[in-house]
PDB file of N, CA and C in Angstrom:
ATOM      1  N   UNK A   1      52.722  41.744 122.382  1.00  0.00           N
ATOM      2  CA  UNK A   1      52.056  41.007 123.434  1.00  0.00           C
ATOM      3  C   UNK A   1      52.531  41.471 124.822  1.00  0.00           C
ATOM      4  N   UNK A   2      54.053  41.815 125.055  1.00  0.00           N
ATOM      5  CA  UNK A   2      54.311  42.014 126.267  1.00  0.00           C
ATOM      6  C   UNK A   2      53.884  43.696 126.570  1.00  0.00           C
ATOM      7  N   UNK A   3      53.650  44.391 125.681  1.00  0.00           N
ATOM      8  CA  UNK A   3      53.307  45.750 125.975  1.00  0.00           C
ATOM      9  C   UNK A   3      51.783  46.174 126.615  1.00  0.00           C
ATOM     10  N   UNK A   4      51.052  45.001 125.673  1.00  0.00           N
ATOM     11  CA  UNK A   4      49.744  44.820 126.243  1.00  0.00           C
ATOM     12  C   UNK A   4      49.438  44.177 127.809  1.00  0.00           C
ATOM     13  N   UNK A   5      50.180  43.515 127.759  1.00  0.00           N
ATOM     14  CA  UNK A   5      50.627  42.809 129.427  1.00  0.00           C
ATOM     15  C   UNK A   5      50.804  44.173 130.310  1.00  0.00           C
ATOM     16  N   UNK A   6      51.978  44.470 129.741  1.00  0.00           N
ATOM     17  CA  UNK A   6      52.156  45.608 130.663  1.00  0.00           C
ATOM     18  C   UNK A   6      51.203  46.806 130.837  1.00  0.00           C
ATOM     19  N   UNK A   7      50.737  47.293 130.083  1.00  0.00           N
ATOM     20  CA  UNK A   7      49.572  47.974 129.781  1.00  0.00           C
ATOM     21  C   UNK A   7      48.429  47.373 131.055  1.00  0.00           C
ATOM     22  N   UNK A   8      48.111  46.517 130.841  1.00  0.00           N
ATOM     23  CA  UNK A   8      47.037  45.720 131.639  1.00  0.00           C
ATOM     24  C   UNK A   8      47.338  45.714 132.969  1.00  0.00           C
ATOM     25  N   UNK A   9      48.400  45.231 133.314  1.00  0.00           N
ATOM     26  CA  UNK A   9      48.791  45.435 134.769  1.00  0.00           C
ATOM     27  C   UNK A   9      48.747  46.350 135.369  1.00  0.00           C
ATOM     28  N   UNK A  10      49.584  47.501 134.582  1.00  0.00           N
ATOM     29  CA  UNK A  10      49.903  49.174 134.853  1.00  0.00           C
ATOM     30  C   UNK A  10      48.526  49.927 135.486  1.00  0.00           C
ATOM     31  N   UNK A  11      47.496  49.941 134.581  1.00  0.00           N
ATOM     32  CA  UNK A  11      46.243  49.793 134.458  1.00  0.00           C
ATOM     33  C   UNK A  11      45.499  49.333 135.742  1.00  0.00           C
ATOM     34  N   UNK A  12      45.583  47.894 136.273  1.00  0.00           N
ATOM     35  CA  UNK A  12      45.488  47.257 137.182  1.00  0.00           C
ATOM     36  C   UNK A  12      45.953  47.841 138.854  1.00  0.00           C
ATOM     37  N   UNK A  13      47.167  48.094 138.515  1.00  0.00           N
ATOM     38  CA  UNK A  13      47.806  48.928 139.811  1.00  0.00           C
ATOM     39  C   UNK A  13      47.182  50.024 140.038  1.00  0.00           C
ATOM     40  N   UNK A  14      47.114  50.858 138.725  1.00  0.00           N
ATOM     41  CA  UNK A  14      46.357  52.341 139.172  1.00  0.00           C
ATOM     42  C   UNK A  14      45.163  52.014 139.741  1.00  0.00           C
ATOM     43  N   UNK A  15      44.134  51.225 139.771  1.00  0.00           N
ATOM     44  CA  UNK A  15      43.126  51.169 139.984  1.00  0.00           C
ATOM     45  C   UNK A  15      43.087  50.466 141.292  1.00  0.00           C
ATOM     46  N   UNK A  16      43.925  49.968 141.823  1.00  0.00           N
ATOM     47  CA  UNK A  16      43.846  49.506 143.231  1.00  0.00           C
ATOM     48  C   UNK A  16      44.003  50.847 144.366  1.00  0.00           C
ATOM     49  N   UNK A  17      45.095  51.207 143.271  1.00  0.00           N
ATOM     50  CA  UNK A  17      45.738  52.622 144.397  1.00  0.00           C
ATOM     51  C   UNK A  17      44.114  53.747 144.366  1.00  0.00           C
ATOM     52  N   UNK A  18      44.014  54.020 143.357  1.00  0.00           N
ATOM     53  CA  UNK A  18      42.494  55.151 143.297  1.00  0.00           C
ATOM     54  C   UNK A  18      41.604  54.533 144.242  1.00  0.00           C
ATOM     55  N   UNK A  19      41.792  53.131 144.032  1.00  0.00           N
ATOM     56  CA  UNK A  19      40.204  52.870 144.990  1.00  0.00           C
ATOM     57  C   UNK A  19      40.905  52.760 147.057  1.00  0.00           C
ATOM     58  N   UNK A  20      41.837  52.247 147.241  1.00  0.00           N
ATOM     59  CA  UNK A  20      42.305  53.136 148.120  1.00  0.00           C
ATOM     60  C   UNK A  20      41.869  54.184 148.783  1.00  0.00           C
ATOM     61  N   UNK A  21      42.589  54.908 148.257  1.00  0.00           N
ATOM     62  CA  UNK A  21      42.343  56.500 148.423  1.00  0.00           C
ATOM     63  C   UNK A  21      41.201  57.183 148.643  1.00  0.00           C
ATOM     64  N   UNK A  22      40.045  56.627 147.729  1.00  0.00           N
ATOM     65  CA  UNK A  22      38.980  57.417 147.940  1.00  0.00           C
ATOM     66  C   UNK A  22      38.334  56.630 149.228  1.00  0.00           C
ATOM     67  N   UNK A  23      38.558  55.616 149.852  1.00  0.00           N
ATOM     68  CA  UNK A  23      37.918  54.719 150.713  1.00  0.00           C
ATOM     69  C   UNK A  23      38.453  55.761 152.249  1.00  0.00           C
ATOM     70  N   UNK A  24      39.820  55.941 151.795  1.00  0.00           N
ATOM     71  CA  UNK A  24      40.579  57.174 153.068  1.00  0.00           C
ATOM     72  C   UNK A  24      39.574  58.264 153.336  1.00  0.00           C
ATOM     73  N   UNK A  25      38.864  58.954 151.897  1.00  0.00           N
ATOM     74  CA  UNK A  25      38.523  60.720 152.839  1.00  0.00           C
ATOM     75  C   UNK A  25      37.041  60.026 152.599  1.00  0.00           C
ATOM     76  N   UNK A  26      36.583  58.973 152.272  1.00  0.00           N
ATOM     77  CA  UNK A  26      34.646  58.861 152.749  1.00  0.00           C
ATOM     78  C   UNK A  26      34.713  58.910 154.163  1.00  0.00           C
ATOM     79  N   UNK A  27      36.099  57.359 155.113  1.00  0.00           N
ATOM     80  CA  UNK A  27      35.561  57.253 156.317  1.00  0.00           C
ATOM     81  C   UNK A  27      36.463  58.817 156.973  1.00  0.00           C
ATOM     82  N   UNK A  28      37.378  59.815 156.717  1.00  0.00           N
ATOM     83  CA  UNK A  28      37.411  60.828 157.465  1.00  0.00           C
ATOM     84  C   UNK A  28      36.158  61.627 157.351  1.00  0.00           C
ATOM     85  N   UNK A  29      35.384  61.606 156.170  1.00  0.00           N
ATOM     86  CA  UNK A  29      34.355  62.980 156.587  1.00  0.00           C
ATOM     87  C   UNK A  29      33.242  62.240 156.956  1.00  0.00           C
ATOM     88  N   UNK A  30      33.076  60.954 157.469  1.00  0.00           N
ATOM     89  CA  UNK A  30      32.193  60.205 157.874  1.00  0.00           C
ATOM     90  C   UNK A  30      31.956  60.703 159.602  1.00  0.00           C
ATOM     91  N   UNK A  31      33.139  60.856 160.300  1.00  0.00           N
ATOM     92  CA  UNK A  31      32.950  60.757 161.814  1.00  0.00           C
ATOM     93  C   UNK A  31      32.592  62.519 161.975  1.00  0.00           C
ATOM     94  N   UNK A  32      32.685  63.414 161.418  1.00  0.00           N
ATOM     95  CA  UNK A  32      32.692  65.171 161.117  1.00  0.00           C
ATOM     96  C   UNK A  32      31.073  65.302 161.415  1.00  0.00           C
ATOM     97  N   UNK A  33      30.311  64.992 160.537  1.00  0.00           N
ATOM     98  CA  UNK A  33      28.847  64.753 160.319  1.00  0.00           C
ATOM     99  C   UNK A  33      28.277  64.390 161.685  1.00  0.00           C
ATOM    100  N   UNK A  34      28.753  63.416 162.561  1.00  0.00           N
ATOM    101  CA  UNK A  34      27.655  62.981 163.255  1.00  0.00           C
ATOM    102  C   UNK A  34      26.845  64.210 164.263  1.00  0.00           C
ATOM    103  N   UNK A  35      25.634  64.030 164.524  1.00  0.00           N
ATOM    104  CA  UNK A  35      25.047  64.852 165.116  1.00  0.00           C
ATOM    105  C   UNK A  35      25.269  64.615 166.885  1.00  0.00           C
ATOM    106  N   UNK A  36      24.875  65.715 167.616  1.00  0.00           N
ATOM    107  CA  UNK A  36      24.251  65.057 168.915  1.00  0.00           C
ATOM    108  C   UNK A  36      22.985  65.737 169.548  1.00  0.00           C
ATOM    109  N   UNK A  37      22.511  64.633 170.456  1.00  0.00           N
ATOM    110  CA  UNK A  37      21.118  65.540 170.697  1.00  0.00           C
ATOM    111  C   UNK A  37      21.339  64.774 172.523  1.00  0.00           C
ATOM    112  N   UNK A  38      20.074  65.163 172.662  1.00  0.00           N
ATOM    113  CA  UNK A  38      19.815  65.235 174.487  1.00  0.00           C
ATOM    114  C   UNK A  38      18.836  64.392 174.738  1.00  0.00           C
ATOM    115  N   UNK A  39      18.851  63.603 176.032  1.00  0.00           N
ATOM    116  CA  UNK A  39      17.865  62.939 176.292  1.00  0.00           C
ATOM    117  C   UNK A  39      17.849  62.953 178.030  1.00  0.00           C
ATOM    118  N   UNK A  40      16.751  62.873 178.711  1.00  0.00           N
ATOM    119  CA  UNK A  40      16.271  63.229 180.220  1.00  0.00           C
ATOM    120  C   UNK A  40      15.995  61.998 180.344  1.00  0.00           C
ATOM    121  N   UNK A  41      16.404  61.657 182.004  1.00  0.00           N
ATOM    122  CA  UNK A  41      15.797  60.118 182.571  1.00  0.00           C
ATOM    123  C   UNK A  41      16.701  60.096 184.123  1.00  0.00           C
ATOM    124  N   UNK A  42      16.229  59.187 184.952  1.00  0.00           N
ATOM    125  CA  UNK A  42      16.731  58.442 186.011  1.00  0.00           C
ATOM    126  C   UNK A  42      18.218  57.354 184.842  1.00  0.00           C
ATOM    127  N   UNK A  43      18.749  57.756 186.519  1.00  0.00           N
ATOM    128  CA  UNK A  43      20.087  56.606 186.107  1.00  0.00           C
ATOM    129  C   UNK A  43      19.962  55.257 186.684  1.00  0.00           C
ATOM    130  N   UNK A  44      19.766  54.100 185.824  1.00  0.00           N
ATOM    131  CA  UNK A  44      19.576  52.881 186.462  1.00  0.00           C
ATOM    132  C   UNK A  44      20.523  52.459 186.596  1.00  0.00           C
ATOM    133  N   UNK A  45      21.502  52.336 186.137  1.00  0.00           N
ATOM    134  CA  UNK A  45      22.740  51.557 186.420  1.00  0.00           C
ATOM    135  C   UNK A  45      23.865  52.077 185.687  1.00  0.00           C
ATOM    136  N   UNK A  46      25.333  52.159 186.120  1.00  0.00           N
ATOM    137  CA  UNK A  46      26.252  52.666 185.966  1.00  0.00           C
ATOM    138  C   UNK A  46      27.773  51.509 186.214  1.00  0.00           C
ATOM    139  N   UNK A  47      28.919  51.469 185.747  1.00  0.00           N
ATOM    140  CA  UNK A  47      29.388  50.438 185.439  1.00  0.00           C
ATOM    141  C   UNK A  47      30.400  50.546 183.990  1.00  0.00           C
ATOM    142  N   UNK A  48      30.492  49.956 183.399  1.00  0.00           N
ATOM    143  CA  UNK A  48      31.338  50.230 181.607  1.00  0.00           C
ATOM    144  C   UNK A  48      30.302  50.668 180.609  1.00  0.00           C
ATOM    145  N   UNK A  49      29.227  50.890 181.610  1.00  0.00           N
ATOM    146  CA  UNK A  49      28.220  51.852 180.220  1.00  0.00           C
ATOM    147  C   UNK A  49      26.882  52.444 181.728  1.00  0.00           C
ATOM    148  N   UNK A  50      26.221  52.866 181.266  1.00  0.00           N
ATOM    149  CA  UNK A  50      25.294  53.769 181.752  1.00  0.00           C
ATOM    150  C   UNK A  50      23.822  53.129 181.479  1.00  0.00           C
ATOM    151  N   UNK A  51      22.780  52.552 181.620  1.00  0.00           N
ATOM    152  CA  UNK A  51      21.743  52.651 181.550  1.00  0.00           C
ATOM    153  C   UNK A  51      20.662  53.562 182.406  1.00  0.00           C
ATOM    154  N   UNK A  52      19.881  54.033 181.241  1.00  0.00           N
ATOM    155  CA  UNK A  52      19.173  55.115 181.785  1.00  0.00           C
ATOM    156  C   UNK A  52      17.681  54.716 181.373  1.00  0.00           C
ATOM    157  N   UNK A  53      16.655  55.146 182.248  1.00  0.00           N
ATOM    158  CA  UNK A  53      15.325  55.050 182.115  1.00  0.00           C
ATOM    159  C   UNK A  53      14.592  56.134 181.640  1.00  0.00           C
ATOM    160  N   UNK A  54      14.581  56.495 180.568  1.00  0.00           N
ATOM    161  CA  UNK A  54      14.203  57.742 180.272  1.00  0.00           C
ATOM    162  C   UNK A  54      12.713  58.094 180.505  1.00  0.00           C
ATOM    163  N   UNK A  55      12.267  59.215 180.480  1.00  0.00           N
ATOM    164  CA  UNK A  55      10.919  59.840 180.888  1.00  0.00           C
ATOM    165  C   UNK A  55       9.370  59.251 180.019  1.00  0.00           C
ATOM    166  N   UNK A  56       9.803  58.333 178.979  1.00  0.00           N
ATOM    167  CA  UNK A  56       8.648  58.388 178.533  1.00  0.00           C
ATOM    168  C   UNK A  56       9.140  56.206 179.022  1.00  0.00           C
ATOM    169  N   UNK A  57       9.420  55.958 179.543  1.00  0.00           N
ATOM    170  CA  UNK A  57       9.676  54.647 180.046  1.00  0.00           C
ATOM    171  C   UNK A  57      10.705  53.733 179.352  1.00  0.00           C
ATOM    172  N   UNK A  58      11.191  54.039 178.308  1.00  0.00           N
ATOM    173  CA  UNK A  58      12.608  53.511 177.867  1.00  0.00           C
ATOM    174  C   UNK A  58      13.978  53.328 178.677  1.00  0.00           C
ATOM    175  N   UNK A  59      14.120  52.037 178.236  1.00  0.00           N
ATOM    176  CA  UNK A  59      15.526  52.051 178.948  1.00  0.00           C
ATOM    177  C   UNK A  59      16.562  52.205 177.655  1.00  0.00           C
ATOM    178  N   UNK A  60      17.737  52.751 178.004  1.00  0.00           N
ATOM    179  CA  UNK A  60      18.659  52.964 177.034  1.00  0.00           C
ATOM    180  C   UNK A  60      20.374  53.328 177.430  1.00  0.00           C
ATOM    181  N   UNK A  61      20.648  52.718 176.378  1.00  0.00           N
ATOM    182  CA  UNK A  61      21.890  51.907 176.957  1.00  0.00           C
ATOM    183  C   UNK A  61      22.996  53.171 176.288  1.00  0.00           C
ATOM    184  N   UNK A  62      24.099  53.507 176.953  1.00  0.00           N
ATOM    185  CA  UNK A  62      24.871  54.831 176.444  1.00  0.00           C
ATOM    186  C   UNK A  62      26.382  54.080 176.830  1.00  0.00           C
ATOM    187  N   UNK A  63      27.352  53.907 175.574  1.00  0.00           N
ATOM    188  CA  UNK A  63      28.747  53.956 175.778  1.00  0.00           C
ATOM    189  C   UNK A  63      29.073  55.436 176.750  1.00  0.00           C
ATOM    190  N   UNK A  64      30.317  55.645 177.613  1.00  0.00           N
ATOM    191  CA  UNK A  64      30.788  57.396 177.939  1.00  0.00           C
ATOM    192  C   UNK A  64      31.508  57.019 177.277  1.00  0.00           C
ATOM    193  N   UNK A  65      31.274  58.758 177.144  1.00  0.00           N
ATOM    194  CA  UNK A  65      32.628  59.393 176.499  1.00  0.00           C
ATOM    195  C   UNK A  65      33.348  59.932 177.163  1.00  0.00           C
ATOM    196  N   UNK A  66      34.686  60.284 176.517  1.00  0.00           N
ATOM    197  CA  UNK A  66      36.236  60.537 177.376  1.00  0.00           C
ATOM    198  C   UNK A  66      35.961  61.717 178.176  1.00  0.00           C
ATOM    199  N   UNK A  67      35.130  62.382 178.321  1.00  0.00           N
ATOM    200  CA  UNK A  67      34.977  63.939 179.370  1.00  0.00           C
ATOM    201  C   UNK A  67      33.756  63.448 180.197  1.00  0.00           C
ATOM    202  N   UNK A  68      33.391  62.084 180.306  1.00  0.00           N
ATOM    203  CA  UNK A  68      32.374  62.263 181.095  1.00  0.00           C
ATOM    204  C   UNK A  68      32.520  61.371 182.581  1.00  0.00           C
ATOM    205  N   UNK A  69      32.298  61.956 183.543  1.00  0.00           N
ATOM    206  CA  UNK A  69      32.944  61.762 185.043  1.00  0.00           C
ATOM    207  C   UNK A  69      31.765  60.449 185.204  1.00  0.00           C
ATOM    208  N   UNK A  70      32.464  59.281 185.442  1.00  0.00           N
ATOM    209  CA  UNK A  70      31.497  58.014 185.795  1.00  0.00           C
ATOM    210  C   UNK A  70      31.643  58.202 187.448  1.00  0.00           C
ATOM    211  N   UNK A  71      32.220  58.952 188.235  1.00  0.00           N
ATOM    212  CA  UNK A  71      32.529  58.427 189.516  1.00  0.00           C
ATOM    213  C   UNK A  71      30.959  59.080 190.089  1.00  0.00           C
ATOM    214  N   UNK A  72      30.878  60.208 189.711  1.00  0.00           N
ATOM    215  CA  UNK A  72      29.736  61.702 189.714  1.00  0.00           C
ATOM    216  C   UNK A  72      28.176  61.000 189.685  1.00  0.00           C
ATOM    217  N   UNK A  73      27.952  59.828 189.357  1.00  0.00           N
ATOM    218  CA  UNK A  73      26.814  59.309 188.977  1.00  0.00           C
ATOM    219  C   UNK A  73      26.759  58.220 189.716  1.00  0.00           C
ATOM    220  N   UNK A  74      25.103  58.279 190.243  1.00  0.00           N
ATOM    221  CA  UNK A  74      25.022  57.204 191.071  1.00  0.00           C
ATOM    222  C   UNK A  74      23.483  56.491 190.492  1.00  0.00           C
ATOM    223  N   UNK A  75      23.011  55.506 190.993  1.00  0.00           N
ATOM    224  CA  UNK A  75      21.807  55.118 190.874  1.00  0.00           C
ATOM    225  C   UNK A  75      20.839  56.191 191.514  1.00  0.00           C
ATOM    226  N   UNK A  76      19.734  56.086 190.604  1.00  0.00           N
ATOM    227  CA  UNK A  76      18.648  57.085 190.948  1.00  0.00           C
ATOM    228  C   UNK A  76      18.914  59.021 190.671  1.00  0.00           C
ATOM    229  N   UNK A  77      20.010  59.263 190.126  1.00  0.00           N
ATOM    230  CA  UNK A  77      20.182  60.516 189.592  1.00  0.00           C
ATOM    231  C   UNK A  77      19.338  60.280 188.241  1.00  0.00           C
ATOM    232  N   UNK A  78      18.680  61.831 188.582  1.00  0.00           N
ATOM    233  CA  UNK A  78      18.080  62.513 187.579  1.00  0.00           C
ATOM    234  C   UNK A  78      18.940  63.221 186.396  1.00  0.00           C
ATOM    235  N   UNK A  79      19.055  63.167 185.798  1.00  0.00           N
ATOM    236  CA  UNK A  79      20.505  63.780 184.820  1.00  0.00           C
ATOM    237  C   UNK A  79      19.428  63.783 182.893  1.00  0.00           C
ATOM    238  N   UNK A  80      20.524  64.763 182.469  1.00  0.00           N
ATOM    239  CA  UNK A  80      20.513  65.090 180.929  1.00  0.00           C
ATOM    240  C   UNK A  80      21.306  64.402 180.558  1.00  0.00           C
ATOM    241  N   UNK A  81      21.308  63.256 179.803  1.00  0.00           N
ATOM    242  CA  UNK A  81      22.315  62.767 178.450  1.00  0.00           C
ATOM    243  C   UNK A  81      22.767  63.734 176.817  1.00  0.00           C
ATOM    244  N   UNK A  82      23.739  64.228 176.601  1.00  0.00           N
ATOM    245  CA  UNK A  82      24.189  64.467 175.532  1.00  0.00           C
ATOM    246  C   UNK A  82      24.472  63.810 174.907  1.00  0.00           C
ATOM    247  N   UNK A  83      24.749  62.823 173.844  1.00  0.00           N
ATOM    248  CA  UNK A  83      24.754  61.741 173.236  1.00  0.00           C
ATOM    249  C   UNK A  83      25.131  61.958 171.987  1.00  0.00           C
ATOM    250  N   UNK A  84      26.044  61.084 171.412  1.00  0.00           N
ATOM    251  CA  UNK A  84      26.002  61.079 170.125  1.00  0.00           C
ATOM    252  C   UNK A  84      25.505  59.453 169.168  1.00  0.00           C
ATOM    253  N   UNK A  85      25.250  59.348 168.017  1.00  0.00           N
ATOM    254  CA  UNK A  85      24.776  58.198 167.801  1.00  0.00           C
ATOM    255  C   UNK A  85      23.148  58.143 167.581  1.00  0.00           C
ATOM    256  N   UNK A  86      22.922  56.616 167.686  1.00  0.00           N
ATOM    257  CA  UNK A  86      21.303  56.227 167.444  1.00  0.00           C
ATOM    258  C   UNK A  86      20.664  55.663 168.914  1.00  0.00           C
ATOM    259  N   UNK A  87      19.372  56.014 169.531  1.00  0.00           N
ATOM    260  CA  UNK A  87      19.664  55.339 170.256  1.00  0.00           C
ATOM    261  C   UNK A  87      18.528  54.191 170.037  1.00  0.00           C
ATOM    262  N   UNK A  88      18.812  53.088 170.805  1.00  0.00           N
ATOM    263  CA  UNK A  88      18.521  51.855 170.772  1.00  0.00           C
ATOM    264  C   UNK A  88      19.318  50.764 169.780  1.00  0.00           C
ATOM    265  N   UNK A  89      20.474  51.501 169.635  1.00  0.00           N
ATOM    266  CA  UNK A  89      21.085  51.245 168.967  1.00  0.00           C
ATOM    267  C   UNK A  89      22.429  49.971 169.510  1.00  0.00           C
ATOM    268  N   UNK A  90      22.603  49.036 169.196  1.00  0.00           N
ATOM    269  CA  UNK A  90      23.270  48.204 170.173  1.00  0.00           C
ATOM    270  C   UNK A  90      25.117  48.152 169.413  1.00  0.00           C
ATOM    271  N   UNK A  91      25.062  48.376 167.844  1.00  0.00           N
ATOM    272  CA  UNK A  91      26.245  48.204 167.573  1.00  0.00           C
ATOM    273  C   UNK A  91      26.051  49.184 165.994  1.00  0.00           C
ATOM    274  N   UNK A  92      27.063  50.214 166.654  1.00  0.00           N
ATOM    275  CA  UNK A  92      27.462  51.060 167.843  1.00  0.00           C
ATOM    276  C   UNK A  92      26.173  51.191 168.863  1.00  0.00           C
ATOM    277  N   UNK A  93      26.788  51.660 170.023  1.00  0.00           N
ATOM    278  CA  UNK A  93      25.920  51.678 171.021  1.00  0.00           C
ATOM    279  C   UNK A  93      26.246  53.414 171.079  1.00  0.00           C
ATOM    280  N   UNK A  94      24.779  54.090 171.368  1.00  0.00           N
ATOM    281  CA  UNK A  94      25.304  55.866 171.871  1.00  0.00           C
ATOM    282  C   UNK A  94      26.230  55.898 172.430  1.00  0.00           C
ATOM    283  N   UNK A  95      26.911  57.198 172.559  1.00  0.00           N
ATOM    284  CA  UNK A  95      28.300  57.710 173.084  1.00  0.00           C
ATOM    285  C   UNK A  95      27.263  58.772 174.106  1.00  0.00           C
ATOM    286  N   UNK A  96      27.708  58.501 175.601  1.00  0.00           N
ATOM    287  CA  UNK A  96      27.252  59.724 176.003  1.00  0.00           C
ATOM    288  C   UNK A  96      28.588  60.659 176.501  1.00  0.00           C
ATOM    289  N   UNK A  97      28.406  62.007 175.637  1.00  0.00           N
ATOM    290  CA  UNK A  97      29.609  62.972 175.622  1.00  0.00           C
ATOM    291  C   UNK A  97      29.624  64.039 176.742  1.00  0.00           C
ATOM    292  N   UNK A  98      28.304  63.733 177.345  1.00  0.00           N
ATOM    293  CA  UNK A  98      28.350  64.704 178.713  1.00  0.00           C
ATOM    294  C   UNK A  98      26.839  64.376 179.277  1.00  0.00           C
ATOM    295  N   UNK A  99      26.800  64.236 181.137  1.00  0.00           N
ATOM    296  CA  UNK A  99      25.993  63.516 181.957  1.00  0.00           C
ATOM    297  C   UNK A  99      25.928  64.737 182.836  1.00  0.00           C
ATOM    298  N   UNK A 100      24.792  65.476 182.660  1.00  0.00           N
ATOM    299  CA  UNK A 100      24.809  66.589 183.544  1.00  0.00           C
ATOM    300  C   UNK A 100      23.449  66.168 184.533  1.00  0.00           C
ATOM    301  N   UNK A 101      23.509  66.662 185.787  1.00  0.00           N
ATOM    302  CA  UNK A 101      22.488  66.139 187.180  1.00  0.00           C
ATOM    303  C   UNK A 101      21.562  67.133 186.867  1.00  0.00           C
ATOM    304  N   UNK A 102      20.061  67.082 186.763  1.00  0.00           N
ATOM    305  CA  UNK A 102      18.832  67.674 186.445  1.00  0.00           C
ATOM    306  C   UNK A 102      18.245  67.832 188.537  1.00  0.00           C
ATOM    307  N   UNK A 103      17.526  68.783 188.325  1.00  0.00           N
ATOM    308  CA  UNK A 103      16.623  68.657 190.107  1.00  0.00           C
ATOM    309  C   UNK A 103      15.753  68.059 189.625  1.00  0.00           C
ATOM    310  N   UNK A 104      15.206  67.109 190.632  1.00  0.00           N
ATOM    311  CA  UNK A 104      14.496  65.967 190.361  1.00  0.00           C
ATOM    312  C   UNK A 104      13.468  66.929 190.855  1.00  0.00           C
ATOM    313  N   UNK A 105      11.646  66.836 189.916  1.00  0.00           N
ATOM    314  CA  UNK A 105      10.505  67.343 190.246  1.00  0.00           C
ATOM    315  C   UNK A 105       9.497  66.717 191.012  1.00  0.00           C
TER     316      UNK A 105
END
């Protein structure tokens, strides 16, 4: 009886530790994958996030990211968003990873 106990437990432990582990390398190769793409618009507002009016009349809301100069941006710049994420997306909200100034046409 006590071998089976032990057995069972033993058993028990391994299977906490395996499931662990594999939970570790899903969320590392989870953040590797993400894509980024570009999006064009006026800057409406600037602040702890960025809203932008993009060209086809969307507004859209962008977390920055750590290389991107908030001081450089003002209301009414024309600019490219690099972005990572979904957008319209509220949680997570896009990451914008670089805010480059477009000549306004």
């Amino acid at each position: 009886m006590r071998r089976l106990l032990t057995g069972i437990l033993a058993a028990l432990m391994l299977l906490t530790l395996a499931a662990c582990g594999s939970g570790k390398t899903d969320a590392g190769s989870g953040g590797k994958e993400e894509d980024s793409a570009t999006v064009s618009g006026v800057v409406n507002r600037t602040g702890d996030f960025l809203v932008l009016l993009t060209e086809d009349g969307a507004y859209q809301v962008f977390d920055f990211g750590e290389d991107v100069d908030q001081e450089s941006l003002e209301e009414g710049d024309s600019v490219t968003v690099t972005y990572t994420g979904e957008l319209g997306s509220e949680d997570p909200a896009p990451v914008a990873v670089s805010v480059e100034k477009t000549d306004a046409a």
